[in-house]
C-alpha atoms as a PDB file:
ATOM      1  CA  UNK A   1      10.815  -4.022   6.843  1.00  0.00           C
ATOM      2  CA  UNK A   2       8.776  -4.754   3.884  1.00  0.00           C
ATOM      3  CA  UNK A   3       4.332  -4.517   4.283  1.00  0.00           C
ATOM      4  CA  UNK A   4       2.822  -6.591   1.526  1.00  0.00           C
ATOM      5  CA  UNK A   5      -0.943  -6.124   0.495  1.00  0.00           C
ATOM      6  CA  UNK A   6      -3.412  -7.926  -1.629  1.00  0.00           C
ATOM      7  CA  UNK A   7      -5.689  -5.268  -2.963  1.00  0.00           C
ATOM      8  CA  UNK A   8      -8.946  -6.393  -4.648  1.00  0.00           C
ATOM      9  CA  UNK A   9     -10.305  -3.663  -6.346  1.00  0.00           C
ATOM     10  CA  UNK A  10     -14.114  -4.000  -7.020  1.00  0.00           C
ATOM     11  CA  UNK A  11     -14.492  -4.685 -10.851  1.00  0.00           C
ATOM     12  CA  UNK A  12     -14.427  -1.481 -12.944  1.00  0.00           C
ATOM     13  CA  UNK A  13     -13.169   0.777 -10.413  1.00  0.00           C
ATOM     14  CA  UNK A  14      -9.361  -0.095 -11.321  1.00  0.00           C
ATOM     15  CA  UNK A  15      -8.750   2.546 -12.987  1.00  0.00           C
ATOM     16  CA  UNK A  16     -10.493   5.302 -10.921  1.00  0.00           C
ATOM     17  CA  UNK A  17      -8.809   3.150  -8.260  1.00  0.00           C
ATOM     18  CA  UNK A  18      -5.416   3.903  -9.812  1.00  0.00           C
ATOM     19  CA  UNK A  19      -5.688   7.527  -9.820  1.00  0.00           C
ATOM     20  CA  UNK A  20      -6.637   7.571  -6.467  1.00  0.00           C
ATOM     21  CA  UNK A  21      -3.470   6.075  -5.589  1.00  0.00           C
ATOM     22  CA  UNK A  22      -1.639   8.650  -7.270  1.00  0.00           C
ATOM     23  CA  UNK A  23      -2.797  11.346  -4.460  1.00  0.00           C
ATOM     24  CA  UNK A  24      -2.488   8.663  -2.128  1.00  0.00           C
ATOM     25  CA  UNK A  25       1.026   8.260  -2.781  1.00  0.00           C
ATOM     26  CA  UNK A  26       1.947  11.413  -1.538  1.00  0.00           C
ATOM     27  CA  UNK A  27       0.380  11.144   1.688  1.00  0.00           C
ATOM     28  CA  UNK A  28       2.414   7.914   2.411  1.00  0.00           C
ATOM     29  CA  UNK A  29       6.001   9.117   0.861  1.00  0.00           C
ATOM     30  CA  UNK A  30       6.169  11.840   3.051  1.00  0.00           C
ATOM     31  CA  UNK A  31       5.588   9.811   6.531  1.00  0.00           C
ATOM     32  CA  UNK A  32       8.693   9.122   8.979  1.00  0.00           C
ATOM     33  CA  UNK A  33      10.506   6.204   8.460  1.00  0.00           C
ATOM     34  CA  UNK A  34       8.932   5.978   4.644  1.00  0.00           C
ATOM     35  CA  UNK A  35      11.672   3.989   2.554  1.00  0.00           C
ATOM     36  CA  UNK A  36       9.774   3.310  -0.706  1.00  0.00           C
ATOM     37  CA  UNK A  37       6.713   1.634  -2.348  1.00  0.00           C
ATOM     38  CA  UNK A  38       5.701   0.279  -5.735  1.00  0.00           C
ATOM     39  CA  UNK A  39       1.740  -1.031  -6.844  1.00  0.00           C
ATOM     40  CA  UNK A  40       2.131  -3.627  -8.879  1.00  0.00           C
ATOM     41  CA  UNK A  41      -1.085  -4.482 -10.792  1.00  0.00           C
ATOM     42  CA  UNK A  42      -2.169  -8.569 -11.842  1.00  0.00           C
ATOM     43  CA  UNK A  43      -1.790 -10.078 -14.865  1.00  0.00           C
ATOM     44  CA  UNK A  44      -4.275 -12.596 -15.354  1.00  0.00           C
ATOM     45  CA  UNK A  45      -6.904 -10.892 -12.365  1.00  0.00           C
ATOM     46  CA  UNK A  46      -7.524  -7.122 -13.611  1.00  0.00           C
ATOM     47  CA  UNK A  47      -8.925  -6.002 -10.538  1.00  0.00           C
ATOM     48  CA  UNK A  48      -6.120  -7.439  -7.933  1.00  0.00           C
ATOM     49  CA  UNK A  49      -2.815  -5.286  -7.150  1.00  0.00           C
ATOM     50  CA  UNK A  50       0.032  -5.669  -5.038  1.00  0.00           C
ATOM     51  CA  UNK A  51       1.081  -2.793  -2.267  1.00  0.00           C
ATOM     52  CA  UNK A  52       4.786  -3.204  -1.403  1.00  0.00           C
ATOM     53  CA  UNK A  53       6.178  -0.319   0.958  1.00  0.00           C
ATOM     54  CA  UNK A  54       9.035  -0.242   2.730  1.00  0.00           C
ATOM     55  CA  UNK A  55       9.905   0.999   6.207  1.00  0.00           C
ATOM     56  CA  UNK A  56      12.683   1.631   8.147  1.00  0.00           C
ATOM     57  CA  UNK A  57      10.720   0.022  11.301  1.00  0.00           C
ATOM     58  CA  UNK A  58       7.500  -2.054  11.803  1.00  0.00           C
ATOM     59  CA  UNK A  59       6.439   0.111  14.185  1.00  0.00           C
ATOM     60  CA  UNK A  60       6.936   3.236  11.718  1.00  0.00           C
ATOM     61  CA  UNK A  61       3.840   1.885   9.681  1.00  0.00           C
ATOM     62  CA  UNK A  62       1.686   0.270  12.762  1.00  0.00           C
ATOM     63  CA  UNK A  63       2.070   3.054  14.883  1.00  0.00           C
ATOM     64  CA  UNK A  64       3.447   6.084  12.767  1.00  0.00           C
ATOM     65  CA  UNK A  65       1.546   5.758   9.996  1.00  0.00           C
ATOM     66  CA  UNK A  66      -1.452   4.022  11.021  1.00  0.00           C
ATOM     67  CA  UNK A  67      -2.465   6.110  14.352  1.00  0.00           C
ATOM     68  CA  UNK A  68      -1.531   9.487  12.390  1.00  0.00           C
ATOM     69  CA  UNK A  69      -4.447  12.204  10.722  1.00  0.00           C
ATOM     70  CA  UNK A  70      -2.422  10.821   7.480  1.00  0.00           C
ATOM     71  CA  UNK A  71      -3.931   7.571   7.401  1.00  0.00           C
ATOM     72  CA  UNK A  72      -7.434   9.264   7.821  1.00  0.00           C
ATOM     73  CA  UNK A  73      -6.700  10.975   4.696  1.00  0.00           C
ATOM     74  CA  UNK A  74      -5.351   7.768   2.902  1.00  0.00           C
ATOM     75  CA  UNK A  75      -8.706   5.892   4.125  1.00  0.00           C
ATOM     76  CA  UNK A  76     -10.992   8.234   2.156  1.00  0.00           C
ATOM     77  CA  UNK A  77      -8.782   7.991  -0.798  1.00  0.00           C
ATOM     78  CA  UNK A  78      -8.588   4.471  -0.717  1.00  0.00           C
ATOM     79  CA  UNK A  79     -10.847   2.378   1.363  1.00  0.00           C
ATOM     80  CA  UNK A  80     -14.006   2.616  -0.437  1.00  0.00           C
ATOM     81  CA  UNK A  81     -12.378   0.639  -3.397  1.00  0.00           C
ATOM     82  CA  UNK A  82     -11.630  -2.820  -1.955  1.00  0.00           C
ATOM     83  CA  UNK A  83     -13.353  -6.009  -1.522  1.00  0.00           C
ATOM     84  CA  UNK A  84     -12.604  -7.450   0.341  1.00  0.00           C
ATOM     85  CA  UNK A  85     -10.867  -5.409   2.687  1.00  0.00           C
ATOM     86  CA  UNK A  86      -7.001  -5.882   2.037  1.00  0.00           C
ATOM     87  CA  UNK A  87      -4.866  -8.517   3.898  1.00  0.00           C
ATOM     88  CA  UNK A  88      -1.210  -6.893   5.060  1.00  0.00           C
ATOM     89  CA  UNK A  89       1.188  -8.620   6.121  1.00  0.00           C
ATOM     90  CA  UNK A  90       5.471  -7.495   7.274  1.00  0.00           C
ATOM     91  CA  UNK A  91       8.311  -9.003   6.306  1.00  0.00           C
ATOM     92  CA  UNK A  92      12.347  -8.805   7.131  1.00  0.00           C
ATOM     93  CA  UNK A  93      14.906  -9.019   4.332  1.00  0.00           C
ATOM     94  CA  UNK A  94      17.133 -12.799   4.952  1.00  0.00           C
ATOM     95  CA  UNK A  95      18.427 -12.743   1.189  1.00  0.00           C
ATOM     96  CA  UNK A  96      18.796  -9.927  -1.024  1.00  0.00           C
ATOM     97  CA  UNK A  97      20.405 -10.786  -4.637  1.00  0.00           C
ATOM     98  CA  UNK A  98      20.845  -7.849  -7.622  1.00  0.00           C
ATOM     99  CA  UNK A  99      22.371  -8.071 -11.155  1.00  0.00           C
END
């Protein structure tokens, strides 16, 4: 199961932002059913990034994750940096192609 989210960083803060997510990323790798997850960061808008984690279950991030002391900590690292607040959607594989 894949989560997608839009984060819109406010302007300036991208790179304090970014660092942030560093700590943040160790909160969230060491969670049950934790697969893997990437930031990607916007070409042409500087202050918009893409979240992509995977999970072994949807309920592993809506319940596990999100209902855990965890998440509290990943809220103060993170929250205070979007705007708007982030849209997240969850996704299941139907086509998978590698080279």
């Amino acid at each position: 199961m894949l989560e997608v989210a839009v984060l819109d960083i406010i302007p300036g803060k991208e790179m304090e932002f970014e660092a942030a997510f560093r700590d943040a990323s160790t909160i969230i790798s060491n969670m049950t059913g934790y697969i893997s997850h990437q930031l990607q960061h916007c070409v042409k808008n500087q202050s918009r990034y893409l979240l992509l984690v995977n999970w072994q279950t949807l309920e592993d991030h809506t319940v596990g994750f999100r209902t855990s002391p965890e998440y509290q900590e990943w809220k103060k690292l993170l929250h205070h940096f979007y705007s708007p607040f982030p849209t997240v959607e969850h996704y299941e594989l139907v086509f998978d192609h590698k080279i």
